[in-house]
Protein backbone atom coordinates (compact mmCIF):
# COMPACT_ATOMS: atom_id res chain seq x y z
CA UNK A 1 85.39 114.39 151.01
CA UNK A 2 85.23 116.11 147.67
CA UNK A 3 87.13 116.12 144.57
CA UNK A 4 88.91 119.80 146.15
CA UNK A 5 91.61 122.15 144.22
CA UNK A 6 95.13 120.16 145.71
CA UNK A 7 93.67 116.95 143.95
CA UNK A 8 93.04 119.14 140.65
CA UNK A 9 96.25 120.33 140.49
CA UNK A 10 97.92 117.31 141.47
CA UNK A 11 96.10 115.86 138.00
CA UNK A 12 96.53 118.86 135.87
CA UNK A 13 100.27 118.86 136.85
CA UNK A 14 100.62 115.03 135.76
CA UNK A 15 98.96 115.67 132.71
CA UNK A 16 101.68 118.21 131.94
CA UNK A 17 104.77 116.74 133.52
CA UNK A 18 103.34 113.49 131.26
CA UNK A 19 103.66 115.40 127.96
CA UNK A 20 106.69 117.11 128.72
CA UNK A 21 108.89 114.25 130.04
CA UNK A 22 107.60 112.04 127.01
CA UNK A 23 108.21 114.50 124.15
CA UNK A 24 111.78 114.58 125.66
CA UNK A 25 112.54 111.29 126.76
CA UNK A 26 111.57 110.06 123.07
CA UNK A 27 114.71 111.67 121.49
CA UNK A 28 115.23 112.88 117.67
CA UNK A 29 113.75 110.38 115.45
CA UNK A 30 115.29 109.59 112.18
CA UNK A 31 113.82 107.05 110.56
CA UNK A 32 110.68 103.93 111.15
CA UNK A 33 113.15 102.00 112.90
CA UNK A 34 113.82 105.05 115.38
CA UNK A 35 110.08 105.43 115.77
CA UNK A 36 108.65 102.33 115.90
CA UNK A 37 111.52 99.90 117.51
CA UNK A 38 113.70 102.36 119.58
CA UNK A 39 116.31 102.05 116.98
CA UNK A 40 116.51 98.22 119.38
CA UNK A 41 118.19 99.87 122.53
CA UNK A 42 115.69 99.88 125.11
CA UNK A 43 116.69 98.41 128.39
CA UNK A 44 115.27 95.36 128.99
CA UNK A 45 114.18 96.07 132.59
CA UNK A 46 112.40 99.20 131.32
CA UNK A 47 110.64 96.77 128.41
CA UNK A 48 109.36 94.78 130.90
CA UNK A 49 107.82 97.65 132.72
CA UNK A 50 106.23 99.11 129.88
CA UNK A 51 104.77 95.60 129.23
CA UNK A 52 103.42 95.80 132.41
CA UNK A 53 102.23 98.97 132.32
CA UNK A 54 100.67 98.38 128.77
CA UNK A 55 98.66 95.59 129.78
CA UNK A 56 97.51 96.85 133.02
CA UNK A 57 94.80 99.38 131.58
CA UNK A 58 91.94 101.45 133.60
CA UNK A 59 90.11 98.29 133.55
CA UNK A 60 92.33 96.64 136.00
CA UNK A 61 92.82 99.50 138.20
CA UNK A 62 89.22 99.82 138.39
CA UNK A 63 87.19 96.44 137.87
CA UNK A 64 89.95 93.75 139.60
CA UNK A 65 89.17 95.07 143.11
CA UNK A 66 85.29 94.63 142.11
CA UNK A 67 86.22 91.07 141.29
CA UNK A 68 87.10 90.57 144.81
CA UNK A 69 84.15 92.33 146.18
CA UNK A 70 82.36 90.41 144.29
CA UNK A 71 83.51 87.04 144.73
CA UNK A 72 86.79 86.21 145.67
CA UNK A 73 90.60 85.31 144.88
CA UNK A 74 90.15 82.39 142.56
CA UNK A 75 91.16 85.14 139.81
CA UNK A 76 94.30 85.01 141.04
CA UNK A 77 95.02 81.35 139.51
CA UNK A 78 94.64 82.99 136.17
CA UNK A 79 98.17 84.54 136.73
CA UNK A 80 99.38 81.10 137.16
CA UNK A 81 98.64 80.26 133.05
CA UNK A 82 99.72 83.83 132.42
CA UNK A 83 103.00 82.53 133.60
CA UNK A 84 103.12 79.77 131.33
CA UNK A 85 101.66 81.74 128.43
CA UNK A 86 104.99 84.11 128.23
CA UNK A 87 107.20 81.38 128.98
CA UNK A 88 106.13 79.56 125.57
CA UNK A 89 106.06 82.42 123.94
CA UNK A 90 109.52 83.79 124.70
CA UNK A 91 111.15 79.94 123.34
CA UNK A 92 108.68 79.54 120.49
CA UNK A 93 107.70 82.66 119.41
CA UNK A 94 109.93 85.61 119.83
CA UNK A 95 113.28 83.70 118.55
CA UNK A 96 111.13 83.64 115.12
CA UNK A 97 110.49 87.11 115.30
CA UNK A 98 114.43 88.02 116.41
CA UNK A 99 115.39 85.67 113.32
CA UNK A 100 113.74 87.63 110.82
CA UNK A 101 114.48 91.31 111.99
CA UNK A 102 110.84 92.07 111.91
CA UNK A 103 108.90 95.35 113.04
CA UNK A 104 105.81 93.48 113.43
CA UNK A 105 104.12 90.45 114.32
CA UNK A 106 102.30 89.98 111.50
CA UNK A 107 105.52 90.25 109.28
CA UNK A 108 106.58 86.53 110.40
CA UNK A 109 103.26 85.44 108.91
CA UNK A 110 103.87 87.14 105.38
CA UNK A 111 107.30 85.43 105.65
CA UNK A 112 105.69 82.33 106.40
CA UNK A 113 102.99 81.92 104.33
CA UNK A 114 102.08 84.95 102.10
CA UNK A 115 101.02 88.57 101.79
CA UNK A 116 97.49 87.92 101.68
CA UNK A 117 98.01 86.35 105.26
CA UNK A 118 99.89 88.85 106.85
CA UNK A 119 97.66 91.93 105.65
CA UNK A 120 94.44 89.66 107.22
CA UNK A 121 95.61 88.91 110.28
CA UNK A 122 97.03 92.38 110.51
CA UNK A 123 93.75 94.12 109.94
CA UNK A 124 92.09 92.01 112.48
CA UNK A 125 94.68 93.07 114.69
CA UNK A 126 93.70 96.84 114.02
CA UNK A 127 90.20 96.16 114.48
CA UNK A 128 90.05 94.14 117.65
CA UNK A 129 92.39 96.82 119.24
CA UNK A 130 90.36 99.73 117.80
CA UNK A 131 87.45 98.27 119.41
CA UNK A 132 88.68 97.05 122.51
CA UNK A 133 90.52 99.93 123.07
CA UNK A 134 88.19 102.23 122.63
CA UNK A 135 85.94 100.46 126.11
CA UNK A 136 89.26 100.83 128.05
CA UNK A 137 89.55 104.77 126.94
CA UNK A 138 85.92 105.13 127.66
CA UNK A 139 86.43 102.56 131.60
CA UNK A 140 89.10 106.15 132.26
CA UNK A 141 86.46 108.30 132.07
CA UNK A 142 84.15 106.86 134.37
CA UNK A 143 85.61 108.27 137.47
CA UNK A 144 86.95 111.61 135.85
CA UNK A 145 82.79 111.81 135.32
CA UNK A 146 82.30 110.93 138.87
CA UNK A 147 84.46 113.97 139.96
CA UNK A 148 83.06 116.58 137.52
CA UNK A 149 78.99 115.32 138.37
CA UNK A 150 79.79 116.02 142.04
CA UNK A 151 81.22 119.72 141.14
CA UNK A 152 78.90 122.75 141.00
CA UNK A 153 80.63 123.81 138.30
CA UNK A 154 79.88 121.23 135.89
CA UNK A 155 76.13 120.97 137.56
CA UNK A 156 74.84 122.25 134.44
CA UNK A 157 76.73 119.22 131.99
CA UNK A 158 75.37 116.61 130.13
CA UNK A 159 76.70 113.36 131.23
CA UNK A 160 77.52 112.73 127.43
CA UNK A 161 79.68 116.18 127.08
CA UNK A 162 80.97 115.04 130.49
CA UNK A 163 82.07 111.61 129.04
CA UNK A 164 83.35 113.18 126.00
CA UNK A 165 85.50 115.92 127.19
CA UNK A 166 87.34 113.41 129.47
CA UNK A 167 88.24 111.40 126.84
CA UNK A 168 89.44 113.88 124.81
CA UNK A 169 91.95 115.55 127.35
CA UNK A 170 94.00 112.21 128.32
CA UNK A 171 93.54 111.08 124.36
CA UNK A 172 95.25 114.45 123.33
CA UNK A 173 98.20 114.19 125.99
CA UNK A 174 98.89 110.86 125.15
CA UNK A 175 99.20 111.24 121.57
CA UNK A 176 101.52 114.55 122.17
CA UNK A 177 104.27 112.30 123.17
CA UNK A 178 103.39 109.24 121.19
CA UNK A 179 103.12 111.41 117.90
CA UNK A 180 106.33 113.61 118.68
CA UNK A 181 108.51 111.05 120.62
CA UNK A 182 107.52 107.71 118.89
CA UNK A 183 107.90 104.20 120.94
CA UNK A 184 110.88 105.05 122.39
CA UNK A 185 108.99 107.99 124.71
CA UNK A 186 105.95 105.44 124.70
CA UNK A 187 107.71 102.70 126.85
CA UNK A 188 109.88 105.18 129.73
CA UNK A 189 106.49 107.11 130.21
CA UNK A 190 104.94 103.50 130.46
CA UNK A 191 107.88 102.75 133.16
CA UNK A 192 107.08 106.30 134.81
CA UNK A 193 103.16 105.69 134.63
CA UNK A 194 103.44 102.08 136.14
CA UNK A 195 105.55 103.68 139.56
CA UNK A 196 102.71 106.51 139.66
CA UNK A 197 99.60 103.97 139.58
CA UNK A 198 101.51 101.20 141.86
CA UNK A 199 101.46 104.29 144.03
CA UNK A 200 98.43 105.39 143.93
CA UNK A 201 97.24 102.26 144.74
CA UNK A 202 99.49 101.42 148.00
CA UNK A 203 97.91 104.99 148.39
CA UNK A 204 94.50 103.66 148.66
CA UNK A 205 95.74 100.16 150.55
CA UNK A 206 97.41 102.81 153.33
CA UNK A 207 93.95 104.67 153.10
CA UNK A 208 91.41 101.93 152.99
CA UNK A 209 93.87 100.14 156.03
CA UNK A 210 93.59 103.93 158.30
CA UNK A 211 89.89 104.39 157.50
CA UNK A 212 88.55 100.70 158.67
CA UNK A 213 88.45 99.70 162.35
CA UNK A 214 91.15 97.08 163.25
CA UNK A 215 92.97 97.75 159.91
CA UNK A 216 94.21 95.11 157.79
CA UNK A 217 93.73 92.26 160.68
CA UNK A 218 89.80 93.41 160.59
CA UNK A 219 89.90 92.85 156.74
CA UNK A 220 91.52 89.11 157.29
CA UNK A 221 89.04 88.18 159.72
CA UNK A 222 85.98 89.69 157.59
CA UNK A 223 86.87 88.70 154.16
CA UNK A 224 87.95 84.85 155.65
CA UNK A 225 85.95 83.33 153.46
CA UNK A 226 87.00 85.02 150.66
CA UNK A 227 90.67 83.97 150.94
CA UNK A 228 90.20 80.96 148.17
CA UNK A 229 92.54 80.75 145.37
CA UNK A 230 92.46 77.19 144.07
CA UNK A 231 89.18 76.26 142.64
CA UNK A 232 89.28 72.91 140.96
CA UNK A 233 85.54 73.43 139.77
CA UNK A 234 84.31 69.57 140.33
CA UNK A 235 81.54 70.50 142.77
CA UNK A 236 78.82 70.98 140.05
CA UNK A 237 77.54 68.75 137.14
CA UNK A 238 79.82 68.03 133.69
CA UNK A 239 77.60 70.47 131.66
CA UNK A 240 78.31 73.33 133.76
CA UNK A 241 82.37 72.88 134.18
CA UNK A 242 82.82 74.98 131.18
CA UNK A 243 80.83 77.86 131.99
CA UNK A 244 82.84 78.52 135.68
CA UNK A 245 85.53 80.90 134.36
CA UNK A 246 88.13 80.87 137.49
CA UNK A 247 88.85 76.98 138.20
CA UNK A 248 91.61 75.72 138.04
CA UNK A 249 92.42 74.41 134.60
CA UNK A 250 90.76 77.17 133.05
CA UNK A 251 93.13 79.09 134.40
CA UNK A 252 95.94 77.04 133.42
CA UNK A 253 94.90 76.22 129.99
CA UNK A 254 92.63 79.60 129.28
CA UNK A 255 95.03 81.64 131.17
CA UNK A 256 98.28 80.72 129.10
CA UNK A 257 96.72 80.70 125.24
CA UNK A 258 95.05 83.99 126.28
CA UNK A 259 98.14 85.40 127.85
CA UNK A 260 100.01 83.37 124.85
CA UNK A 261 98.15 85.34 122.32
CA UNK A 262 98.53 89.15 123.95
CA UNK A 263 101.97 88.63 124.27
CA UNK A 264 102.53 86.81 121.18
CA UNK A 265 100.07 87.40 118.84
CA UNK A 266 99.75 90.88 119.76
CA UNK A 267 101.80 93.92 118.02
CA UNK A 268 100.99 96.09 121.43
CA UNK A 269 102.78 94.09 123.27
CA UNK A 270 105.10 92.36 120.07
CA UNK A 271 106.42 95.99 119.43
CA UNK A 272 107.47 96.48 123.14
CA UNK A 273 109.55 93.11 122.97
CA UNK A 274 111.11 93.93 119.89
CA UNK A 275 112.58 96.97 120.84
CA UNK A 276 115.57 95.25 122.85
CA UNK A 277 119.02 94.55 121.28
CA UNK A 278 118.93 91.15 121.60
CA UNK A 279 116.34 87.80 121.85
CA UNK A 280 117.73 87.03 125.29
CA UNK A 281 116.81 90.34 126.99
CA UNK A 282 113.26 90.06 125.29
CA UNK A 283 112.93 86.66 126.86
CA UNK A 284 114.06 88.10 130.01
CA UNK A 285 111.93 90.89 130.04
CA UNK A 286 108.98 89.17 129.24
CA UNK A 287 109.15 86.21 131.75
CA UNK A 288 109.78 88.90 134.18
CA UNK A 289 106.90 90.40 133.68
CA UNK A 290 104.40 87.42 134.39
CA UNK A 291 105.53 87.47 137.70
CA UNK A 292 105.06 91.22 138.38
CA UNK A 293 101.45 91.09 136.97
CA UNK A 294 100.72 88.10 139.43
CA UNK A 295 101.92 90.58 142.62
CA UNK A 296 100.37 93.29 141.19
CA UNK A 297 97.30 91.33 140.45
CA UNK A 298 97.19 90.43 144.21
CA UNK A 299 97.50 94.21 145.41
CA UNK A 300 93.91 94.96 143.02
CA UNK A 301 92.60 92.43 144.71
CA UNK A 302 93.22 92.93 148.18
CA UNK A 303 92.17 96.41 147.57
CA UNK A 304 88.85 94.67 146.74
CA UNK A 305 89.04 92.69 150.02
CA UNK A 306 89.55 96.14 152.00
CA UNK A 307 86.36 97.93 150.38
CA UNK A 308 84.38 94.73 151.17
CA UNK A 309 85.14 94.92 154.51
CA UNK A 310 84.89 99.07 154.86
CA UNK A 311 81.16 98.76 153.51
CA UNK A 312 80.48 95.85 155.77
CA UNK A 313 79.75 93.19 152.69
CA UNK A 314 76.57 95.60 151.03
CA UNK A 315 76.09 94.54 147.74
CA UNK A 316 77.86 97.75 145.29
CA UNK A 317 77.96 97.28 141.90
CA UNK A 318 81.61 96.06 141.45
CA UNK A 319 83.20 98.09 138.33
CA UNK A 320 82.41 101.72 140.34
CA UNK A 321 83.30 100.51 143.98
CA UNK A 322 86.94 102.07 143.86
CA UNK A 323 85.96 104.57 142.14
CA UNK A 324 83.13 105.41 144.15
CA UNK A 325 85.65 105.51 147.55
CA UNK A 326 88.27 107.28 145.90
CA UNK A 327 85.60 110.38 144.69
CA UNK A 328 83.93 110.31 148.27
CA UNK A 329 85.98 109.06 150.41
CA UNK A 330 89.86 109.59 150.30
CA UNK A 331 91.46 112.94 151.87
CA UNK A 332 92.25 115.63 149.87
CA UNK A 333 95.24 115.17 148.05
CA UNK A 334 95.19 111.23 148.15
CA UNK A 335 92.42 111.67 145.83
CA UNK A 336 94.15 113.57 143.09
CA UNK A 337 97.32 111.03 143.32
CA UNK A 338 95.00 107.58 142.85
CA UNK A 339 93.13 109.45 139.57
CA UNK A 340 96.42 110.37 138.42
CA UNK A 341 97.56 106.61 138.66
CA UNK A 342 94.55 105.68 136.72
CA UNK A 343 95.27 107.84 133.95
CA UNK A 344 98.54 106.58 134.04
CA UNK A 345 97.40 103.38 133.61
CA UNK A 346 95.05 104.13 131.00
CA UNK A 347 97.85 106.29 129.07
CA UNK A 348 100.18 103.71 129.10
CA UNK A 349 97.47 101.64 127.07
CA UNK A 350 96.87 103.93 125.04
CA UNK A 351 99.88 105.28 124.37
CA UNK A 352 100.63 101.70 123.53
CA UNK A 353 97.92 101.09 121.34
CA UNK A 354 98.45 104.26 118.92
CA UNK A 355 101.54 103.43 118.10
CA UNK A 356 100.88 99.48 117.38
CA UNK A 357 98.48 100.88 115.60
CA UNK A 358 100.56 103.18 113.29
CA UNK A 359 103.53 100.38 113.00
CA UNK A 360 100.95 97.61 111.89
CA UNK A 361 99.24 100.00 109.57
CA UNK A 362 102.17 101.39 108.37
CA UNK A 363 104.71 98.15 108.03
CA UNK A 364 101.71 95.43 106.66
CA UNK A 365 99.47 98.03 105.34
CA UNK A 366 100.63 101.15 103.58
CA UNK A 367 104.78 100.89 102.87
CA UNK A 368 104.03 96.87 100.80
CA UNK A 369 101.52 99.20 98.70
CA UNK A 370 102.09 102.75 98.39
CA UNK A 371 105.84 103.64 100.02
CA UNK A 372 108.10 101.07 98.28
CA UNK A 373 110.04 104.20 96.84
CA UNK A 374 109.47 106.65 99.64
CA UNK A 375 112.68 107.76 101.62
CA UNK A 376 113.15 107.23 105.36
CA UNK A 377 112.34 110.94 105.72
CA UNK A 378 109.26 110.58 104.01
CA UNK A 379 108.43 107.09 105.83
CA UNK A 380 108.78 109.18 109.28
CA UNK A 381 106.45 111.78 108.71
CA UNK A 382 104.12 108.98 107.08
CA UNK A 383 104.28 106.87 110.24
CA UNK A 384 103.35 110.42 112.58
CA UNK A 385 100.14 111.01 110.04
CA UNK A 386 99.03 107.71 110.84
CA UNK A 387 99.30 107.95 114.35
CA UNK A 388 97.26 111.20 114.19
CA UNK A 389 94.14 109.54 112.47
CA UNK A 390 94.51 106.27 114.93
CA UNK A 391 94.05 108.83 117.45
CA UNK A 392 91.07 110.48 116.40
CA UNK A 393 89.81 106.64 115.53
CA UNK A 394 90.34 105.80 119.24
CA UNK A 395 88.48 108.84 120.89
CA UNK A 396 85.92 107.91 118.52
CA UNK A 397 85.74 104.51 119.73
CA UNK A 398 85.46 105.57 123.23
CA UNK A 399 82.81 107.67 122.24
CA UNK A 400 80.51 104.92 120.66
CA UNK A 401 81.16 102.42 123.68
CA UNK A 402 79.55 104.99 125.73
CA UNK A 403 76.22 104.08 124.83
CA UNK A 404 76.24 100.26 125.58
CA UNK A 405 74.67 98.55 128.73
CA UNK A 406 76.96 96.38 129.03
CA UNK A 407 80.09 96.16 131.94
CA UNK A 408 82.95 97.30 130.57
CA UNK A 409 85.05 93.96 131.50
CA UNK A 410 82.49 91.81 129.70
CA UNK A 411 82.57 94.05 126.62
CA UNK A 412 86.68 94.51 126.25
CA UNK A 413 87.17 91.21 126.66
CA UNK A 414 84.47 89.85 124.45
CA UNK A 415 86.09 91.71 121.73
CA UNK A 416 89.48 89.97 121.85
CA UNK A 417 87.98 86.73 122.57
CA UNK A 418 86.36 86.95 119.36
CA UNK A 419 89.55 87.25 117.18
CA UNK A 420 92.59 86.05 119.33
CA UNK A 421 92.26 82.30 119.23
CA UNK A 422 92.54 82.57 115.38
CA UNK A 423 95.34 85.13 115.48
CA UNK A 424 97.30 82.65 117.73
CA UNK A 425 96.24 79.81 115.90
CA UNK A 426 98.26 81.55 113.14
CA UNK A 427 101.10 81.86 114.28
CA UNK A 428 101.40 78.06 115.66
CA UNK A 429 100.24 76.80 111.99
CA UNK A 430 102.92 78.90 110.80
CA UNK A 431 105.75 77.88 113.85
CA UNK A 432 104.34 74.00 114.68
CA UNK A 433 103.51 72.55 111.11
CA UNK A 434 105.92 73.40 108.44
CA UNK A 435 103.98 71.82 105.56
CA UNK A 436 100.47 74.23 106.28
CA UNK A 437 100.10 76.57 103.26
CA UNK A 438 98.55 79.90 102.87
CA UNK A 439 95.63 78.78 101.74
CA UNK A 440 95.28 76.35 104.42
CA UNK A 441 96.21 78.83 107.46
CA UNK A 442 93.61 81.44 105.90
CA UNK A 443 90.74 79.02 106.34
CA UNK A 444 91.54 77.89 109.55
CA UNK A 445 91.69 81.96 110.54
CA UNK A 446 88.54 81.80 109.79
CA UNK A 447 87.28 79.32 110.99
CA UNK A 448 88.55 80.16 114.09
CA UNK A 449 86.75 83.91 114.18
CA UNK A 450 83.82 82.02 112.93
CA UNK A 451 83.39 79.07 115.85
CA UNK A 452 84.16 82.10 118.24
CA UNK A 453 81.31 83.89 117.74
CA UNK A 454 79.32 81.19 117.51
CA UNK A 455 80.46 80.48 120.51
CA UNK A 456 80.46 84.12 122.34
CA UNK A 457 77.25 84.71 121.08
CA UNK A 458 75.36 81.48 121.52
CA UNK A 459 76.94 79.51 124.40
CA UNK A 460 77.85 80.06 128.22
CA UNK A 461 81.09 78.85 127.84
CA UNK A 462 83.31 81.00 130.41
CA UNK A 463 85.89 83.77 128.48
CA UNK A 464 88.45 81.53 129.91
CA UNK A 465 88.17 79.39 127.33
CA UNK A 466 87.68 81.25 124.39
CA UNK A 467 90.95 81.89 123.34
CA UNK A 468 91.94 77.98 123.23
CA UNK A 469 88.78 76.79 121.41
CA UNK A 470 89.43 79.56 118.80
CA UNK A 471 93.09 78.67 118.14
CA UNK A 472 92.20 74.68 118.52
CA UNK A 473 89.84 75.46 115.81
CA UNK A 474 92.23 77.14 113.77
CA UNK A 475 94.77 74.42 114.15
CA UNK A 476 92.81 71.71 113.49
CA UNK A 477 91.02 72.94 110.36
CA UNK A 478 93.96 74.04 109.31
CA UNK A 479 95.56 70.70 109.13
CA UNK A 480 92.22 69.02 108.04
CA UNK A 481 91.63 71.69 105.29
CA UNK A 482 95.25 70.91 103.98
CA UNK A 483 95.21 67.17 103.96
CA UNK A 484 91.87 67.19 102.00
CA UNK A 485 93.37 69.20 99.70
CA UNK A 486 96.22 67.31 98.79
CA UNK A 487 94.49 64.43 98.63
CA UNK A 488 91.99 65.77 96.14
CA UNK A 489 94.05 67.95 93.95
């Protein structure tokens, strides 16, 4: 069936009820502190939500069921080191970050070791999320270019104008409530978005279920074979352990320094966390959440199971399968809901990004340099001007991506792989080994950014494992780079 007028209102009215409910659930704002933290008074329950919500972008909603099509559950053991990941970083990290009072992450490293420091790993920060950002803005459009293709009246559209214009509508939305609201309006429209695309996809699970003969016990008995979640990896030679992404201890290890570093390492998520009243509700909030993402995980990837079995097992290319059957397939009405959901995913990402974007830029960048004397009045309407031009940075972004071959999972996660083992290596110089200097931390940075992309670029080694050689690297030269010199000098 096709995109009909029921499913464009249903999305039109989202979009609307989205920027409405934000602007007013984000309150007066006074101050930074109001606008980037929440004045501390979020809920914990609706932080870990919006945590949730921030980390589960189009690309999930879109590419985990085509994991499943593709291949099979062993994914799923990722969610196991995700686990692990937050638990580490709610006892190691985030007491650090409660101690100090700090807006962002990056403000513990200043602390720790030095300006220059904090203002590097800081604009790393803003680049990596710029970048991989801008391929999970552009992974929203996809099936919002789908829906306008099929429609007469777009017939006469360039796919690029298509793209474009797509991008632009849910990147203007977003930053109406982000801009006017600040992170307070950020994280409850994050806990409103993440009911609306949990819905949208039971939606397509109660579809998918109605739509294939013998319903869900047809889908256990076809996808069988597909049912494998632990994958110790031993069944092929030594050389070629590293290069299997989803086994077992890739998922432990590689699962729990990657999740350790987005949850840790990461002002997108570090803002969230820091917008509680106290370190115990962070901690509780953020555990919490590594269980949600594992059931919600599971639900993406029985989706995947379900399409595999509705097309009989023909090979689809597996980022556009659920996009594909919601477009042609679902009833009218149904459709407009599951779109909405994956704009609500995809705002809730980007809603999240802008304004990490604005407190990093603002906190580490501009207010050390040029706003030492400026008033909180003047800080405010500072803070709102740089969430504007993040804005137009991130559409822009989007924009670019659209020209690469590449899938979009490969490409977004490339680009934190590059730069997140050294980010995290940071922080654990600076938590784990009192005696590591500046200097010392700044090499190993580095050298971290530098073995990853020597690495990315030149190896097979599965993404799995990126994060943990990066911040081993970072560690270790570190260390190394600060014993020579004290022996030396």
């Amino acid at each position: 069936m096709k995109f009909g007028l029921i499913d464009w209102l249903i999305v039109v009215l989202y979009l609307i009820g989205v920027a409405i409910f934000g602007i007013i659930s984000g309150g007066k704002q006074r101050n930074t502190s109001d606008y980037f933290l929440g004045a501390r008074q979020v809920p914990w329950l609706a932080v870990c939500f919006a945590v949730v919500a921030t980390e589960t972008s189009a690309l999930t909603f879109l590419s985990i069921p085509g994991v499943a099509y593709a291949t099979n559950l062993n994914f799923l053991q990722l969610t196991f080191g995700y686990i692990l990941g937050r638990i580490v970083v709610s006892f190691l990290l985030l007491p650090a970050y409660y101690k100090g009072e700090l807006v962002t992450a990056y403000q513990f490293l200043g602390v720790r070791f030095g300006r220059k420091m904090r203002n590097f790993a800081s604009i790393v920060f803003m680049l990596t999320r710029l970048a991989a950002d801008g391929v999970r803005l552009f992974t929203t459009a996809i099936p919002l270019a789908i829906i306008l293709k099929s429609s007469a009246e777009f017939s006469n559209w360039s796919e690029t104008q298509i793209y474009v214009i797509s991008i632009a509508i849910i990147s203007f939305v977003t930053f109406l409530y982000t801009f006017v609201g600040g992170v307070r309006a950020v994280i409850w429209m994050d806990v409103v978005q993440m009911f609306i695309y949990i819905g949208g996809a039971i939606a397509g699970i109660i579809i998918l279920g109605m739509k294939i003969d013998g319903g869900i016990s047809r889908v256990l008995e076809f996808t069988a074979d597909k049912f494998k979640i632990i994958n110790l990896g031993f069944d092929v030679p030594l050389k070629d352990y590293f290069k299997q992404p989803y086994t077992l201890f890739a998922s432990l290890i590689g699962g729990a320094f990657l999740s350790m570093a987005s949850h840790g390492a990461d002002q997108l998520i570090v803002q969230r966390l820091l917008t509680t009243d106290s370190l115990k509700n962070s901690q509780r909030a953020l555990i919490t959440t590594g269980f949600i993402v594992s059931i919600q995980f599971f639900v993406f990837l029985f989706i995947g199971l379900m399409l595999y079995t509705f097309h009989n097992g023909i090979e689809m290319n597996p980022n556009e399968v659920f996009a594909d059957f919601i477009v042609k397939y679902m009833p009218s009405g149904v459709s407009g809901l599951i779109i909405a959901g994956l704009f609500a995913a995809a705002m809730s990402t980007l809603a999240g990004s802008m304004s990490s974007l604005a407190s990093s830029a603002m906190v580490d960048i501009y207010k050390p340099y040029f706003g030492k004397d400026n008033d909180e009045r003047k800080e405010l309407f500072v803070s709102r001007v740089i969430t504007a031009i993040w804005a137009v940075l991130l559409v822009g972004s989007a924009v670019f991506f659209m020209r690469t071959e590449r899938t979009v999972v490969e490409l977004a996660l490339s680009i934190a792989s590059f730069t997140y083992g050294g980010l995290l290596g940071s922080f654990l110089l600076g938590v784990l080994f009192k005696k590591i200097d500046e200097g010392s931390a700044l090499v190993g940075f580095v050298s971290g950014v530098v073995v990853m992309i020597y690495v990315i670029l030149n190896t097979k080694i599965a993404w799995t494992w990126h994060t943990f050689i990066g911040a081993s690297t970072t560690i270790v030269v570190g260390n190394l780079f600060w014993v020579l010199k004290n022996r030396f000098s």
